[in-house]
PDB file of N, CA and C in Angstrom:
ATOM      1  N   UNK A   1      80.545 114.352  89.839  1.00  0.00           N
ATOM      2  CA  UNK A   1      81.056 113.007  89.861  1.00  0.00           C
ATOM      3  C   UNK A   1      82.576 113.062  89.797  1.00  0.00           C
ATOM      4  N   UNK A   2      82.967 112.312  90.907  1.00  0.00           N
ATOM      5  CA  UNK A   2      84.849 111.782  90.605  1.00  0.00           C
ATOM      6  C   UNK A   2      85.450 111.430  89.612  1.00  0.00           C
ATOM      7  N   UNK A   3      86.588 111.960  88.896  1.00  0.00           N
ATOM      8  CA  UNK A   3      86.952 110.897  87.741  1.00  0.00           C
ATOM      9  C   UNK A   3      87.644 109.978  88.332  1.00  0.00           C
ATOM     10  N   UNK A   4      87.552 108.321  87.435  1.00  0.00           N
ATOM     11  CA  UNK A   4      88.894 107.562  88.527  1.00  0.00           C
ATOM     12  C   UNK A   4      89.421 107.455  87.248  1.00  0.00           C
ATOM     13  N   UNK A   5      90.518 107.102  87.083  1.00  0.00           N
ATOM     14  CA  UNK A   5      91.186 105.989  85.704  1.00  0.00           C
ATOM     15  C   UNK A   5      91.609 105.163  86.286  1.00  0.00           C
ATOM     16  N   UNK A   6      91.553 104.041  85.782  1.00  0.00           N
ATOM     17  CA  UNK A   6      91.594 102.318  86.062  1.00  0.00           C
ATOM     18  C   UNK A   6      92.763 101.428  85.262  1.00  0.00           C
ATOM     19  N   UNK A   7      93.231 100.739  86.539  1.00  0.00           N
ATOM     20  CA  UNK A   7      94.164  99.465  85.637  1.00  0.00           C
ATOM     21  C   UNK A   7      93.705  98.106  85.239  1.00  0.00           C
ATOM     22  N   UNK A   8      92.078  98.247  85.832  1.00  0.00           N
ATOM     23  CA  UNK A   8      91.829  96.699  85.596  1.00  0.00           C
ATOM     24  C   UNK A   8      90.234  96.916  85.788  1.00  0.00           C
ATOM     25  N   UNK A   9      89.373  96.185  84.657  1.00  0.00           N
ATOM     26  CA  UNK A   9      88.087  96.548  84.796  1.00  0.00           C
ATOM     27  C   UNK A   9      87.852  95.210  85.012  1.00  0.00           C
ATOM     28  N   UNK A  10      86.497  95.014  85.548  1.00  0.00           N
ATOM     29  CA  UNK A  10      85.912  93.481  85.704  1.00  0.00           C
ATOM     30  C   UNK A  10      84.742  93.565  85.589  1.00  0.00           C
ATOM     31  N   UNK A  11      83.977  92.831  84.246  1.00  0.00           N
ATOM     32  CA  UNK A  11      82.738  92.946  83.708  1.00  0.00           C
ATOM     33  C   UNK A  11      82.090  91.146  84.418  1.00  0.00           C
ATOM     34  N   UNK A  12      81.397  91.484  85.483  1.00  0.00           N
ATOM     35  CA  UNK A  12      80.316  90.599  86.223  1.00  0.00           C
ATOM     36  C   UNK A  12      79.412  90.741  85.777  1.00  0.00           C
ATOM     37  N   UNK A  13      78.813  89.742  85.338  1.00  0.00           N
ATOM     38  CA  UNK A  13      77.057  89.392  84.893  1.00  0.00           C
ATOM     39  C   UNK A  13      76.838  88.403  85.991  1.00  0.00           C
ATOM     40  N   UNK A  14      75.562  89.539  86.801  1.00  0.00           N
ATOM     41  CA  UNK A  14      74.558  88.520  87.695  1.00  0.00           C
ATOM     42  C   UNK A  14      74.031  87.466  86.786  1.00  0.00           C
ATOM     43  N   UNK A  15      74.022  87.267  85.870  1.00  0.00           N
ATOM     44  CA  UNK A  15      72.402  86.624  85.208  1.00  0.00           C
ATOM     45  C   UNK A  15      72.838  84.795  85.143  1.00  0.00           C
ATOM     46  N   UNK A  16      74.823  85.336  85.287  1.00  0.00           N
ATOM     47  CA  UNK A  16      75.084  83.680  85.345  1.00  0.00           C
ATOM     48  C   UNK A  16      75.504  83.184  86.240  1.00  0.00           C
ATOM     49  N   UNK A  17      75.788  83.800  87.218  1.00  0.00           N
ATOM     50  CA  UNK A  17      76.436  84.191  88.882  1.00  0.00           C
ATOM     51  C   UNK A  17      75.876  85.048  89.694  1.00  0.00           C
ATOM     52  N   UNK A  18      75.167  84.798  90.677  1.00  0.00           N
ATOM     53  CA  UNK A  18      74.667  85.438  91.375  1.00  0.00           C
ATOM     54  C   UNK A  18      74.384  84.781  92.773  1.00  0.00           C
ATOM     55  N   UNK A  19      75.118  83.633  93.035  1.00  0.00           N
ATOM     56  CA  UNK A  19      75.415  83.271  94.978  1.00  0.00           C
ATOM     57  C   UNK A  19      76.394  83.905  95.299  1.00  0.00           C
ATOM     58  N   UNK A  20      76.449  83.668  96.727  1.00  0.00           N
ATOM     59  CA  UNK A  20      77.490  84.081  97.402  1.00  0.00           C
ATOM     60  C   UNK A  20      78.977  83.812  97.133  1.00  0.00           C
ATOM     61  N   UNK A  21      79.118  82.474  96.449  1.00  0.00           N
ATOM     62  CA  UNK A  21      80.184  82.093  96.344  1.00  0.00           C
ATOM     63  C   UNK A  21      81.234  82.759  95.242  1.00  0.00           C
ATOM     64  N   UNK A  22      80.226  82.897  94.449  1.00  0.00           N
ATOM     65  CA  UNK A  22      80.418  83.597  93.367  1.00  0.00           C
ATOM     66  C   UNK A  22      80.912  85.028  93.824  1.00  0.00           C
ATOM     67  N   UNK A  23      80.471  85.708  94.252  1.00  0.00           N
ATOM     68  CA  UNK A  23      80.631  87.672  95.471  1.00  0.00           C
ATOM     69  C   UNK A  23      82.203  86.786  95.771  1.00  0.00           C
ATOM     70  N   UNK A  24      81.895  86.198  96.375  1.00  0.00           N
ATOM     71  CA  UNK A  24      83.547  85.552  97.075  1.00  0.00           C
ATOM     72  C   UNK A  24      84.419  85.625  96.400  1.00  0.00           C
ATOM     73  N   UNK A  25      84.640  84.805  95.248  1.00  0.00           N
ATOM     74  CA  UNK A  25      85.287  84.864  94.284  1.00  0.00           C
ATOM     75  C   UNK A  25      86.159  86.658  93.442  1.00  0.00           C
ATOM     76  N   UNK A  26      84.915  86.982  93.206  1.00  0.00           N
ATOM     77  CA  UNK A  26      85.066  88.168  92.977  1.00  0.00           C
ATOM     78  C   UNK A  26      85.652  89.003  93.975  1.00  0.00           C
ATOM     79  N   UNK A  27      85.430  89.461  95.097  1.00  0.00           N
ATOM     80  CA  UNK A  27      86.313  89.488  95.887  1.00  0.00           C
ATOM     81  C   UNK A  27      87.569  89.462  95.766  1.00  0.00           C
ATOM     82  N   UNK A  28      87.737  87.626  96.002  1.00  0.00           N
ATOM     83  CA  UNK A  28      89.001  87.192  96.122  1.00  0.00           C
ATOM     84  C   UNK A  28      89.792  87.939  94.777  1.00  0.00           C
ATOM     85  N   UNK A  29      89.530  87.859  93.674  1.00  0.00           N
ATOM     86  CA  UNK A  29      90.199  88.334  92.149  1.00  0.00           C
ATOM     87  C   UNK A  29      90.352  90.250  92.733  1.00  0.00           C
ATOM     88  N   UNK A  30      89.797  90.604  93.024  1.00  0.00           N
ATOM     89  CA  UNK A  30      89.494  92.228  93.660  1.00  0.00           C
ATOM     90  C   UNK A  30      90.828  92.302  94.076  1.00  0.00           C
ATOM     91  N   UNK A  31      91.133  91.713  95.733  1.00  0.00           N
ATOM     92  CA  UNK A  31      91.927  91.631  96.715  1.00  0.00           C
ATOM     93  C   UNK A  31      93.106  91.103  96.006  1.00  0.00           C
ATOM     94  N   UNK A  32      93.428  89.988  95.111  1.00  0.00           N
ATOM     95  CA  UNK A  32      94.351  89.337  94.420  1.00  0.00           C
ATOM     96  C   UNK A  32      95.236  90.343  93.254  1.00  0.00           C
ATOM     97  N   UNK A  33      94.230  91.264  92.949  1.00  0.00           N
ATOM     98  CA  UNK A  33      94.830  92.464  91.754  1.00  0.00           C
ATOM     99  C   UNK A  33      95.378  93.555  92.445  1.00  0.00           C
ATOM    100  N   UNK A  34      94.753  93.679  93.512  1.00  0.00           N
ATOM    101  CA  UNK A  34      95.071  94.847  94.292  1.00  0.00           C
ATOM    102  C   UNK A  34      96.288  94.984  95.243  1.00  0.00           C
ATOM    103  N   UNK A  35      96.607  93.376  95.320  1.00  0.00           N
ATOM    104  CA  UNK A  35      97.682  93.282  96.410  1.00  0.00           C
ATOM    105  C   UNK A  35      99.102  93.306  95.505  1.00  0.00           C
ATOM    106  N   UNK A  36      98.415  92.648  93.923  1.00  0.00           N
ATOM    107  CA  UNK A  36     100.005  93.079  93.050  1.00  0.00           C
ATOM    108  C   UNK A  36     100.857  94.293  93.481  1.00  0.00           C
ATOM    109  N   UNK A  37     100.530  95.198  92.860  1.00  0.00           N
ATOM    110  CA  UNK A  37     100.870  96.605  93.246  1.00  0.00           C
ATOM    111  C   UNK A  37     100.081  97.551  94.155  1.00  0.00           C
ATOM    112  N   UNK A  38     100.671  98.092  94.907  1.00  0.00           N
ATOM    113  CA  UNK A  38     100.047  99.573  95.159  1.00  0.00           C
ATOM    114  C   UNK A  38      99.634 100.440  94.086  1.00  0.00           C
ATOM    115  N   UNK A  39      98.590 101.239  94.493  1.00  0.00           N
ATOM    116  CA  UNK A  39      98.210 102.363  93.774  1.00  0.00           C
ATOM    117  C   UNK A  39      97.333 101.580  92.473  1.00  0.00           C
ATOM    118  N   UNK A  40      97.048 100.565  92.758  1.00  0.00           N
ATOM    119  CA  UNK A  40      96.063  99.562  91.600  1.00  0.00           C
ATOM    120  C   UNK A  40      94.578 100.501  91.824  1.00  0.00           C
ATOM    121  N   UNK A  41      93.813 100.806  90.522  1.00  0.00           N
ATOM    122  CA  UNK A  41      92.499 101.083  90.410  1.00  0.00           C
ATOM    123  C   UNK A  41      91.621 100.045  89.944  1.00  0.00           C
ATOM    124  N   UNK A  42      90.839  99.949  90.193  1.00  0.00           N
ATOM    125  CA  UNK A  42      89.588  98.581  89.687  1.00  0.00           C
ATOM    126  C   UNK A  42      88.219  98.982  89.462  1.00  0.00           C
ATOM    127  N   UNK A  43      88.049  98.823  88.221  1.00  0.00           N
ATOM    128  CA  UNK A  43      86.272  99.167  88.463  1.00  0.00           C
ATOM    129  C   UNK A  43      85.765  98.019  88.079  1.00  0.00           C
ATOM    130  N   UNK A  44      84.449  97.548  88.535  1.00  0.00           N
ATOM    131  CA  UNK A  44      83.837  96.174  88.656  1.00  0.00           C
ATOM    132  C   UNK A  44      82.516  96.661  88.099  1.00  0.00           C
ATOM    133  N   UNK A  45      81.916  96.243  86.746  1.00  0.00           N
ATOM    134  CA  UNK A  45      80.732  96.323  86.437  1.00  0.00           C
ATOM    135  C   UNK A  45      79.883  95.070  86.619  1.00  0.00           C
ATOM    136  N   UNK A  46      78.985  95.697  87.542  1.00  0.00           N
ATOM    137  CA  UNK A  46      77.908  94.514  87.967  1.00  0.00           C
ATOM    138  C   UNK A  46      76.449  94.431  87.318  1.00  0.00           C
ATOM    139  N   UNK A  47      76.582  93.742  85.992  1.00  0.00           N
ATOM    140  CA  UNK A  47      75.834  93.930  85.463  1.00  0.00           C
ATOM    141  C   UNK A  47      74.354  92.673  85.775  1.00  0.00           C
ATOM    142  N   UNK A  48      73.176  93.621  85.579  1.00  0.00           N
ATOM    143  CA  UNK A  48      72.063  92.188  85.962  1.00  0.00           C
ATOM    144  C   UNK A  48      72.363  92.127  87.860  1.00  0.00           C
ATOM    145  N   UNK A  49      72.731  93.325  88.353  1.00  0.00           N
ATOM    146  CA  UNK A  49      72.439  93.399  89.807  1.00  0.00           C
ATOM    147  C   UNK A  49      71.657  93.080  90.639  1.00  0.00           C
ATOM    148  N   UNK A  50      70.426  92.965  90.306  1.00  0.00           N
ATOM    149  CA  UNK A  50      68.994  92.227  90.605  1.00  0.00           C
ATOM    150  C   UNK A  50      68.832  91.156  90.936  1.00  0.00           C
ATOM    151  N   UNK A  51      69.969  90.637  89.817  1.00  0.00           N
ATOM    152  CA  UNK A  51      69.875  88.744  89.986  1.00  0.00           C
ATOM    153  C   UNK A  51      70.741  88.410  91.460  1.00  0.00           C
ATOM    154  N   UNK A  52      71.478  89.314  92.064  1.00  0.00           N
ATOM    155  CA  UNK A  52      71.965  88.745  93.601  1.00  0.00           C
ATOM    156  C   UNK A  52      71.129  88.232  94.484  1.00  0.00           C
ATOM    157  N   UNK A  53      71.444  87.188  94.871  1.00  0.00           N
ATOM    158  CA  UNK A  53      71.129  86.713  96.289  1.00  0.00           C
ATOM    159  C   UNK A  53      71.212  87.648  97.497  1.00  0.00           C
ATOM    160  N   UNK A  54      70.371  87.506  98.182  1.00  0.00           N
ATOM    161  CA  UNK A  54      70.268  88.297  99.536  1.00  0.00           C
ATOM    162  C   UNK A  54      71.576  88.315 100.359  1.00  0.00           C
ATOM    163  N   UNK A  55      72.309  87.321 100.200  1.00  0.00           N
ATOM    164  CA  UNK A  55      73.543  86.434 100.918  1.00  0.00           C
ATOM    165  C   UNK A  55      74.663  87.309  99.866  1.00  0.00           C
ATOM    166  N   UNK A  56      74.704  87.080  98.805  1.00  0.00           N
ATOM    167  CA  UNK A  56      75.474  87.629  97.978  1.00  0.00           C
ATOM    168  C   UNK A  56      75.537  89.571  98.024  1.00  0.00           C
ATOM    169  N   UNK A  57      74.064  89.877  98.144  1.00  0.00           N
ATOM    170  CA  UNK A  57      74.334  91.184  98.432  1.00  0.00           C
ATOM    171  C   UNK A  57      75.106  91.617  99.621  1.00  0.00           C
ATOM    172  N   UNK A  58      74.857  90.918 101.055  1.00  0.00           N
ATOM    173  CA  UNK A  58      75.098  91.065 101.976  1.00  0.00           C
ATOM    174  C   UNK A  58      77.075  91.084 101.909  1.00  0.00           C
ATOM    175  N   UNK A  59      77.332  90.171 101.425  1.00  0.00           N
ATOM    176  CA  UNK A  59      79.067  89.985 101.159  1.00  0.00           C
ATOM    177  C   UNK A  59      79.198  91.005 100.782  1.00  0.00           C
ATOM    178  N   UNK A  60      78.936  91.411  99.315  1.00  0.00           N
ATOM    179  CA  UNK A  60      79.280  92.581  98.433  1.00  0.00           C
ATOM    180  C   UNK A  60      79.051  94.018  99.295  1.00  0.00           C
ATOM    181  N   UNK A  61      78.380  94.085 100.331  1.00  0.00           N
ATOM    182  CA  UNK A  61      77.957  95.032 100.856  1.00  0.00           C
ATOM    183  C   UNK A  61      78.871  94.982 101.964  1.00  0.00           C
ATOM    184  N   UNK A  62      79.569  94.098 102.892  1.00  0.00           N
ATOM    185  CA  UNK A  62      80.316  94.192 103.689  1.00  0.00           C
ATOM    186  C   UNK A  62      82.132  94.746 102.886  1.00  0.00           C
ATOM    187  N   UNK A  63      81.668  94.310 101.617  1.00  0.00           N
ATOM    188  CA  UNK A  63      83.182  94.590 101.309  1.00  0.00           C
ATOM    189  C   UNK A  63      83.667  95.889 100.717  1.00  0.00           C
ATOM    190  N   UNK A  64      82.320  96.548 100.219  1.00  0.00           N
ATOM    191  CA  UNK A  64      82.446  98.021 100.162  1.00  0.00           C
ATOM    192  C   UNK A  64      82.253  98.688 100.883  1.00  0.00           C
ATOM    193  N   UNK A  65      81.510  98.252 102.400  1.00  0.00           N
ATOM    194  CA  UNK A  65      82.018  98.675 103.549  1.00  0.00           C
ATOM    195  C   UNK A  65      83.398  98.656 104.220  1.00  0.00           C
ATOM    196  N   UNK A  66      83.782  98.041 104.131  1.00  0.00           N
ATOM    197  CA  UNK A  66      85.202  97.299 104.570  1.00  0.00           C
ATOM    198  C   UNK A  66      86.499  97.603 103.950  1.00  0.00           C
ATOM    199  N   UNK A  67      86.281  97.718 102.723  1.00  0.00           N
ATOM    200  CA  UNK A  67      87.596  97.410 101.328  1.00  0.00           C
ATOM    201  C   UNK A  67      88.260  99.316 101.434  1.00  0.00           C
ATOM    202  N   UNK A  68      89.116  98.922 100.644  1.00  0.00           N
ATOM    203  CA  UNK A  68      90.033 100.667 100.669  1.00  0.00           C
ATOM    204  C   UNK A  68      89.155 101.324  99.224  1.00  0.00           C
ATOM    205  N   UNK A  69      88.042 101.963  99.825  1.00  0.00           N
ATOM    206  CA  UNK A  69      87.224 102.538  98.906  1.00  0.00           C
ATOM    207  C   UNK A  69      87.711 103.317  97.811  1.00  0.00           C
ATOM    208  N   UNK A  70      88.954 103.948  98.282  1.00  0.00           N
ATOM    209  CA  UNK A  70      89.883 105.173  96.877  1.00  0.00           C
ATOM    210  C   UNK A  70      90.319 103.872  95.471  1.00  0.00           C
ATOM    211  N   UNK A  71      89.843 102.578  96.291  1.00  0.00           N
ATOM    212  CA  UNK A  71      91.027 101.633  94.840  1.00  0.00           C
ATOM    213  C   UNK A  71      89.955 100.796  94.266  1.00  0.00           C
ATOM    214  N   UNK A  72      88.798 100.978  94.678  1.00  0.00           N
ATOM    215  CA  UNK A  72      87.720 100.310  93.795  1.00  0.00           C
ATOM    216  C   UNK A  72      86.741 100.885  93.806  1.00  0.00           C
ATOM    217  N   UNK A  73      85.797 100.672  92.388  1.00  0.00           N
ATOM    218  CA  UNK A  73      84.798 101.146  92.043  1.00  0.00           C
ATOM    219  C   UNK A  73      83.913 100.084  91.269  1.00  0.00           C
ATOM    220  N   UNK A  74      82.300 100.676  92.403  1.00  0.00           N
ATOM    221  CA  UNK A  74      81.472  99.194  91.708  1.00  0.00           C
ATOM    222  C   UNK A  74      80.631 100.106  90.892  1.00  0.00           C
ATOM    223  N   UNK A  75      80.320  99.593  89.892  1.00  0.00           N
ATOM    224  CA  UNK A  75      79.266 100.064  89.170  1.00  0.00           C
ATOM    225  C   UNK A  75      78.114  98.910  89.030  1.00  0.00           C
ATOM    226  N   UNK A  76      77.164  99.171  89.479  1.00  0.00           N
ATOM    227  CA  UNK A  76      75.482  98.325  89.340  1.00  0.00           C
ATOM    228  C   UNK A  76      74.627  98.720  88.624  1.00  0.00           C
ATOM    229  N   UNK A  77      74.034  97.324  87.608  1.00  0.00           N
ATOM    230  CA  UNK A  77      73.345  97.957  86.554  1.00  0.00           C
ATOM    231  C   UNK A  77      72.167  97.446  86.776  1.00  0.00           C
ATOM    232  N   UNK A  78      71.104  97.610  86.767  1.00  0.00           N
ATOM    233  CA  UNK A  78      70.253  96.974  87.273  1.00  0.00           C
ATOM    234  C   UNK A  78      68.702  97.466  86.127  1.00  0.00           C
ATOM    235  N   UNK A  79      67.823  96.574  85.871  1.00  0.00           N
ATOM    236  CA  UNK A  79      66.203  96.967  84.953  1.00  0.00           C
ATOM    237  C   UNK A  79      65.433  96.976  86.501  1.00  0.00           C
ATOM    238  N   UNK A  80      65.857  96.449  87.262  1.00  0.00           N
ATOM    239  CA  UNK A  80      64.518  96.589  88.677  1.00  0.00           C
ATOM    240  C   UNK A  80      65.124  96.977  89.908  1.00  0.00           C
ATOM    241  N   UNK A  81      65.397  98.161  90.088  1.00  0.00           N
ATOM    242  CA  UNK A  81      66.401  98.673  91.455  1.00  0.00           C
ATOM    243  C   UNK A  81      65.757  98.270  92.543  1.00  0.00           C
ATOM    244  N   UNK A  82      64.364  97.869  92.570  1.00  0.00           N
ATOM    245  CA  UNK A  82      63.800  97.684  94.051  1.00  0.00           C
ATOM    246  C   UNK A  82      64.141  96.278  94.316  1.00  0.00           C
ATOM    247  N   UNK A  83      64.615  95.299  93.230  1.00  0.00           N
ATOM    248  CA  UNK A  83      65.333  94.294  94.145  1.00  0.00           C
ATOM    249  C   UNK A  83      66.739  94.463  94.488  1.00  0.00           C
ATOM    250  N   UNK A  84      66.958  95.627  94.207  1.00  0.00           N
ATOM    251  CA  UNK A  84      68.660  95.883  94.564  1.00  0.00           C
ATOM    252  C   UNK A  84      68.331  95.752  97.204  1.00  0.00           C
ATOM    253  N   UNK A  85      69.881  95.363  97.124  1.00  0.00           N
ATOM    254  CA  UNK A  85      69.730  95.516  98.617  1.00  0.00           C
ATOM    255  C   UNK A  85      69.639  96.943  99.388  1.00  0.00           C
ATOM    256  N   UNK A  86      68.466  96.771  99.912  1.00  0.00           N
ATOM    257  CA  UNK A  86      68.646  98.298 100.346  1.00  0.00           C
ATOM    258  C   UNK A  86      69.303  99.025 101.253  1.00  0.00           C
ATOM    259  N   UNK A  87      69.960  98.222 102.110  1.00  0.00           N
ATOM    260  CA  UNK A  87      71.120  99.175 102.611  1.00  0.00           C
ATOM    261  C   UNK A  87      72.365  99.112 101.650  1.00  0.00           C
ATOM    262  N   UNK A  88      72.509  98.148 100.755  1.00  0.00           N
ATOM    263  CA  UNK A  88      73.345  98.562 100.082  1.00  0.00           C
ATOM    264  C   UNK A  88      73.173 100.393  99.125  1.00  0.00           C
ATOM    265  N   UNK A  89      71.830 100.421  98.518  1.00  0.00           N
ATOM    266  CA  UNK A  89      71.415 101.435  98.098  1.00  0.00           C
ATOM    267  C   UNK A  89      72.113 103.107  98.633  1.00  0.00           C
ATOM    268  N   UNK A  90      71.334 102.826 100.000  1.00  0.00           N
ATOM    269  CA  UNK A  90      71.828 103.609 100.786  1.00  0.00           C
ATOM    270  C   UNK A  90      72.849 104.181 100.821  1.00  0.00           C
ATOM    271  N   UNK A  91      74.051 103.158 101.105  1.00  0.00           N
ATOM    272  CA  UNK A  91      75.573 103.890 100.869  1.00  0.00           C
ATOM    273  C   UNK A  91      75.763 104.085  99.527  1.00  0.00           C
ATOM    274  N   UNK A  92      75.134 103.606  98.429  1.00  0.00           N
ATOM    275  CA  UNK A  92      76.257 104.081  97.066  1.00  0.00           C
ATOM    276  C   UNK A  92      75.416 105.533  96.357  1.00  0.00           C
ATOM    277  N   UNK A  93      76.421 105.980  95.317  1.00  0.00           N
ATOM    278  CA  UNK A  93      75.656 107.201  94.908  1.00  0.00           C
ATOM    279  C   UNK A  93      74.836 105.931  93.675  1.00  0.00           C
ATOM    280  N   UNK A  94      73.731 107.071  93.387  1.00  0.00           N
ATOM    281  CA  UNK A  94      72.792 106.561  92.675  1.00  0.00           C
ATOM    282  C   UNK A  94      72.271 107.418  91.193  1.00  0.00           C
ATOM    283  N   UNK A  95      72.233 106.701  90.008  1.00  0.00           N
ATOM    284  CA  UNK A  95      71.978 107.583  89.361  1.00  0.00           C
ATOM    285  C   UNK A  95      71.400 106.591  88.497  1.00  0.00           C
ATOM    286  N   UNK A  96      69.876 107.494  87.829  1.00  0.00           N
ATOM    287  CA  UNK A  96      69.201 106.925  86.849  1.00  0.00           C
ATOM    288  C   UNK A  96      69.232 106.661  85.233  1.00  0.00           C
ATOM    289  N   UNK A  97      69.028 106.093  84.360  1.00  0.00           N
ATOM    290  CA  UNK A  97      69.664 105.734  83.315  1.00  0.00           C
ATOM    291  C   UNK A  97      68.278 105.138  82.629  1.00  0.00           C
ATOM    292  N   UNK A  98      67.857 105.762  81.429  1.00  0.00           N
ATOM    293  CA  UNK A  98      67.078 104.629  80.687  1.00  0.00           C
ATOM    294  C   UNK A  98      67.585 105.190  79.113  1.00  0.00           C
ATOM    295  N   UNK A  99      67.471 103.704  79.161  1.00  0.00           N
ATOM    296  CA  UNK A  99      67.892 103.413  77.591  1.00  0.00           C
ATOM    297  C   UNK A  99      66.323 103.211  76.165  1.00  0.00           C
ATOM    298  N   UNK A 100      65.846 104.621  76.197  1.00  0.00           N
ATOM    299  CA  UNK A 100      64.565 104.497  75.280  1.00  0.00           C
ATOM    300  C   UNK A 100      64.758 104.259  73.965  1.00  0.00           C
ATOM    301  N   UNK A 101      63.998 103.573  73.165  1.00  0.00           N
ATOM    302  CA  UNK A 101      63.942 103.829  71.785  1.00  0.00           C
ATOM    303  C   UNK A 101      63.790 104.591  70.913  1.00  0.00           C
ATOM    304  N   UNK A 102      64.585 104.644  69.693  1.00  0.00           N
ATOM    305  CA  UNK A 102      65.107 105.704  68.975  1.00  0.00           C
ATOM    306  C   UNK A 102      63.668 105.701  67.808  1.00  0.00           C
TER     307      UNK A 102
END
């Protein structure tokens, strides 16, 4: 795994946002931090990933297609990966995680 270090984290919860408009937004705040300075890092925790809209995945998925991949980093957290989008799947690395009881 890459290390990045970051100037700006952004903690997203699907569970209270999860249209498109909302992806937009986020976005827009993405693109808005990034255009301050050069050499800006961002990691975006997307927590409750599941809860996206099909529409919403689709944005989010064009923009990590699209976006200058070295200056952001999404992290997706998800309890049910099979509603995650699956070509989104596809392109990101993937790694499993359970949180059992002690």
């Amino acid at each position: 795994m890459t290390s990045f270090l970051c100037d700006q984290a952004i903690d997203f919860d699907a569970t209270n946002t999860y249209e498109a408009k909302d992806v937009e937004r986020l976005i827009n705040q993405i693109q808005a931090y990034l255009a301050e300075t050069e050499n800006r890092k961002v990691v975006v925790l997307l927590r409750n990933a599941h809860c996206l809209t099909t529409k919403a995945f689709a944005l989010l998925y064009s923009y990590i297609r699209e976006s200058r991949a070295s200056s952001v980093v999404f992290v997706l957290v998800s309890t049910d990966k099979s509603k995650i989008f699956p070509p989104l799947l596809d392109f990101v690395q993937s790694d499993n995680f359970s949180m059992g009881a002690a």
